[in-house]
Protein backbone atom coordinates (compact mmCIF):
# COMPACT_ATOMS: atom_id res chain seq x y z
CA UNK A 1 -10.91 9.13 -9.00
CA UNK A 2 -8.07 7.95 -7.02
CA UNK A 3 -7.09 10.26 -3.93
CA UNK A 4 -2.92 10.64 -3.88
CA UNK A 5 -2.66 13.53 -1.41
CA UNK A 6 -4.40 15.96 0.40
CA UNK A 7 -3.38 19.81 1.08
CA UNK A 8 -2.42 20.19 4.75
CA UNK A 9 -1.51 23.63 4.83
CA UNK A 10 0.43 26.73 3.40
CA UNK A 11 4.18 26.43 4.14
CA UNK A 12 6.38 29.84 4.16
CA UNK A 13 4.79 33.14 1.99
CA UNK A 14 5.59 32.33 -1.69
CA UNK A 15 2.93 29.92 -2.59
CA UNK A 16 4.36 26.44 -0.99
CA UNK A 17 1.78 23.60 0.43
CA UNK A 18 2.47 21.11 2.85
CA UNK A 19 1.05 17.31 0.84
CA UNK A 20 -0.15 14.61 2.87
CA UNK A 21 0.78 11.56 0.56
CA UNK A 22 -1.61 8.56 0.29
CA UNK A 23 0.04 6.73 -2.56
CA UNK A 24 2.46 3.97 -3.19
CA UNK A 25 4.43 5.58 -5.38
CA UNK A 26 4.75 9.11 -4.35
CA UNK A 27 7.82 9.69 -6.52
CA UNK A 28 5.36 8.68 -9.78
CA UNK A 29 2.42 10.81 -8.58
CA UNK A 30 4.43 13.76 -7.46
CA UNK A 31 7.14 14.07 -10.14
CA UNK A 32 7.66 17.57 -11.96
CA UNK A 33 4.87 18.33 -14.55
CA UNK A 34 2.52 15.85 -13.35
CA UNK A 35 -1.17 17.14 -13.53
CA UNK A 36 -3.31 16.35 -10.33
CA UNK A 37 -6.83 16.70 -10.45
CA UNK A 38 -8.75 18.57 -7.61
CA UNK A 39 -11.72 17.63 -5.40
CA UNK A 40 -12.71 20.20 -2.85
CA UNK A 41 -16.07 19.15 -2.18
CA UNK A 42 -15.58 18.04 1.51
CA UNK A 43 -13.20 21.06 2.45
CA UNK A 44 -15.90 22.78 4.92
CA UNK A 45 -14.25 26.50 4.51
CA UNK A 46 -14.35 25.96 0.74
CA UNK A 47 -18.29 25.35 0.89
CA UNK A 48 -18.81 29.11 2.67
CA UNK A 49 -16.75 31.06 0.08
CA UNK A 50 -19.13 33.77 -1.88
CA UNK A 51 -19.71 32.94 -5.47
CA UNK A 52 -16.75 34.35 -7.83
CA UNK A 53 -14.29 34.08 -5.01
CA UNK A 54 -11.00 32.27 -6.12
CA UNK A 55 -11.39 28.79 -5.49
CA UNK A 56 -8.98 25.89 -6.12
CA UNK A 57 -8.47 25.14 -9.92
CA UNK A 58 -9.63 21.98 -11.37
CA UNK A 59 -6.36 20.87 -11.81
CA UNK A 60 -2.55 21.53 -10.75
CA UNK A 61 0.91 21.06 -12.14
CA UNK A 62 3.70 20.38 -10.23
CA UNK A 63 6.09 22.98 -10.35
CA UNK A 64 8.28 22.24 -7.80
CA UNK A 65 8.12 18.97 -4.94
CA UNK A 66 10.82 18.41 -2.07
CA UNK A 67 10.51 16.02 0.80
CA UNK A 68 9.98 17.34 4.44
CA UNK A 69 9.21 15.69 7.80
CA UNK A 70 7.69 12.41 6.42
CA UNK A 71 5.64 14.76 3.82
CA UNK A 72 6.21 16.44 0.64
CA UNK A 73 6.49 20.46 -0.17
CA UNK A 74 4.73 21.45 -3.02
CA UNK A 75 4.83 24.45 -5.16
CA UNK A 76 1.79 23.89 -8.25
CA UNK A 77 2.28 26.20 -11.27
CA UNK A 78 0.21 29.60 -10.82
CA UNK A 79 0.35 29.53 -6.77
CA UNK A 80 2.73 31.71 -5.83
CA UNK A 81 1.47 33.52 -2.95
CA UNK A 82 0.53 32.35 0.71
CA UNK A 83 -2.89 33.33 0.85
CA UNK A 84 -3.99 30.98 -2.32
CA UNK A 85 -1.95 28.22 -0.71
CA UNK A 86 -3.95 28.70 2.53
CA UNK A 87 -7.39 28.94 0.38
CA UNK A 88 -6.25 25.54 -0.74
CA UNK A 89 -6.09 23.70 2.59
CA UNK A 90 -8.03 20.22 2.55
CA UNK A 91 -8.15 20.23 -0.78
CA UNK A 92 -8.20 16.55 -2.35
CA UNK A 93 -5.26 15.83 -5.04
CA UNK A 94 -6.21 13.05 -7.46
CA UNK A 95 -5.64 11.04 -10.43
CA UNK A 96 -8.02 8.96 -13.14
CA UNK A 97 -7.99 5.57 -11.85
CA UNK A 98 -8.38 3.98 -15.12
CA UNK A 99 -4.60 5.72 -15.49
CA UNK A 100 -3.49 3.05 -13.09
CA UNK A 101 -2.09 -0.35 -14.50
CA UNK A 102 -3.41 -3.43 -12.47
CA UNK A 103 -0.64 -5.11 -10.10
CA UNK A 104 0.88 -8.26 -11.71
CA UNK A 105 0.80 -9.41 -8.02
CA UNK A 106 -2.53 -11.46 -7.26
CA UNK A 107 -2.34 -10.51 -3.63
CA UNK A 108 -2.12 -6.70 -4.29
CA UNK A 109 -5.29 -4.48 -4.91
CA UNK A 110 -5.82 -0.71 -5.34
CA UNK A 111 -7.97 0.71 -3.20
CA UNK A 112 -10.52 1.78 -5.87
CA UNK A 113 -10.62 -2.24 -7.34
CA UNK A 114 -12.17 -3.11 -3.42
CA UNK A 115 -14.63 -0.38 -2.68
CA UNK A 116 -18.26 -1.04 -3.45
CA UNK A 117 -17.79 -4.98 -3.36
CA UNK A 118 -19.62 -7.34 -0.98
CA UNK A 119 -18.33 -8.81 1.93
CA UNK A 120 -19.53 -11.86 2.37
CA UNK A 121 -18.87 -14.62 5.30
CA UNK A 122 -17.30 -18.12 4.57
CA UNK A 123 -20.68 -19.50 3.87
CA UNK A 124 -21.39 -16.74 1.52
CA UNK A 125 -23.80 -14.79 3.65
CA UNK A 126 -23.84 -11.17 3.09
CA UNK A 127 -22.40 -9.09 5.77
CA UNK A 128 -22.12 -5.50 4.06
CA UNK A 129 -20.52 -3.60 1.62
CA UNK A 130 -16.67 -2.31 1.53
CA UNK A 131 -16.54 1.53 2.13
CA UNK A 132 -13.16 2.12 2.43
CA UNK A 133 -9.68 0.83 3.43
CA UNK A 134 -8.36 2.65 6.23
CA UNK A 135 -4.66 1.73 6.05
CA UNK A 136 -3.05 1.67 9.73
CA UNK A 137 0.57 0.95 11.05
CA UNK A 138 0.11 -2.47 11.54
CA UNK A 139 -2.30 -3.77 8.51
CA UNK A 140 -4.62 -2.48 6.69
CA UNK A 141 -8.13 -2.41 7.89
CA UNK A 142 -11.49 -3.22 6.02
CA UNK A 143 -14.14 -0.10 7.18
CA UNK A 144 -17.87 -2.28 5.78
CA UNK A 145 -21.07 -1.08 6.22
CA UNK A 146 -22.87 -3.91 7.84
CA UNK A 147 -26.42 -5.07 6.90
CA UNK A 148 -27.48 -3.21 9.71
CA UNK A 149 -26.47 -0.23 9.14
CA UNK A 150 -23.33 0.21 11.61
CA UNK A 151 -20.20 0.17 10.76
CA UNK A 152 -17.17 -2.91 11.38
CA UNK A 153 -13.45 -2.41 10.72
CA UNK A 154 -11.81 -6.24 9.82
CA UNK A 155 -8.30 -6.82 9.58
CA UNK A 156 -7.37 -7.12 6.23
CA UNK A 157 -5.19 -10.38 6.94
CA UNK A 158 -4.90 -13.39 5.27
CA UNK A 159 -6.19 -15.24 8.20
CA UNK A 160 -9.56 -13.15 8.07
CA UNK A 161 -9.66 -12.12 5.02
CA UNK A 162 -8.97 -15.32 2.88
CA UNK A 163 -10.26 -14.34 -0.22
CA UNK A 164 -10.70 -11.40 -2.82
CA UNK A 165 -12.53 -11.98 -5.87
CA UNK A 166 -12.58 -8.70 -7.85
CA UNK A 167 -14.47 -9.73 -10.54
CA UNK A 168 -16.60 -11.84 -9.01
CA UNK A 169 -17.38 -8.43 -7.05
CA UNK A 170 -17.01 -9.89 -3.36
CA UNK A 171 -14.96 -10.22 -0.08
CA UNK A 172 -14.79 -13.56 2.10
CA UNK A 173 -14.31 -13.24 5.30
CA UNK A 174 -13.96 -15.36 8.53
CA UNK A 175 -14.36 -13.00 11.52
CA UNK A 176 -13.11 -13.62 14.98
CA UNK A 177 -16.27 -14.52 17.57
CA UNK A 178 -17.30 -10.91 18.58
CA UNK A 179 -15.33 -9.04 15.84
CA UNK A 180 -18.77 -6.73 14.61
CA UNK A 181 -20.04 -6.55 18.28
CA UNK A 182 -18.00 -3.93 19.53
């Protein structure tokens, strides 16, 4: 699954949610009629509610999407009322990621391609394994859980990061003296 958005909160009383976008191409994910899947598993309120409360659907249509303070208002089909919107805060909006074409670009990845793969130093010396891509203001940055268990962020630059070999299933990297002793 490939997170797109995430619920933020309930905006106004009939039912619309404030999206936190975390795609490319919000105007392909969010479009009218597109189906979203759900994932509410690390939404902490969601994990108290009683059995047989309401609880997020599995999936949403977009009924309605409009573009507000560098977000997106969302109305989904069936949510029409504030208090369901708020229930819904957190809540992870996704889509298949074997849906997504692969970039004709060399140099451009999907998140989901990079995570899981080895990074690996220059000399090809294990260093960890890619957890995520946290992507900043500046660059991008490589979150790896080293072989010892902590966790280093690396640039995800050109100069440091000189190669990716998807399916070779690896990273190289060159890090800066002192980069993972922080």
């Amino acid at each position: 699954m490939l997170v797109v958005g995430q619920i933020f909160r309930a905006h106004g009383v009939r039912g619309e949610v404030v999206v936190d976008v975390r795609t490319d191409a919000p105007a392909e994910r969010f479009a009218v009629g597109s189906v979203l899947e759900t994932d509410s598993t690390a939404v902490r309120h969601l994990q108290t509610v009683p059995p047989g409360a309401w609880r997020p659907p599995p999936t949403l249509t977009i009924e309605s999407v409009r573009p507000h303070q560098g977000r997106l208002l969302v109305v989904f089909e069936g949510i029409y009322d504030r208090n369901l919107a708020e229930d819904m805060r957190g809540v992870l909006l996704c889509v298949d990621s074997a849906t997504i074409p692969a970039s004709e670009d060399p140099d451009e990845f999907n998140d989901y391609e990079l995570v899981g793969l080895d990074v690996v130093d220059a000399a090809g010396e294990r260093l960890g394994e890619l957890l995520r891509i946290d992507h900043a203001p500046a660059h991008d940055l490589l979150v790896v859980r080293l072989t010892d268990g902590r966790t280093g962020l690396v640039p995800f630059v050109r100069e440091i990061v000189p190669e990716v070999d998807v399916p070779g299933r690896r990273i190289v990297v060159t890090p800066p003296e002192g980069l993972f002793d922080l």
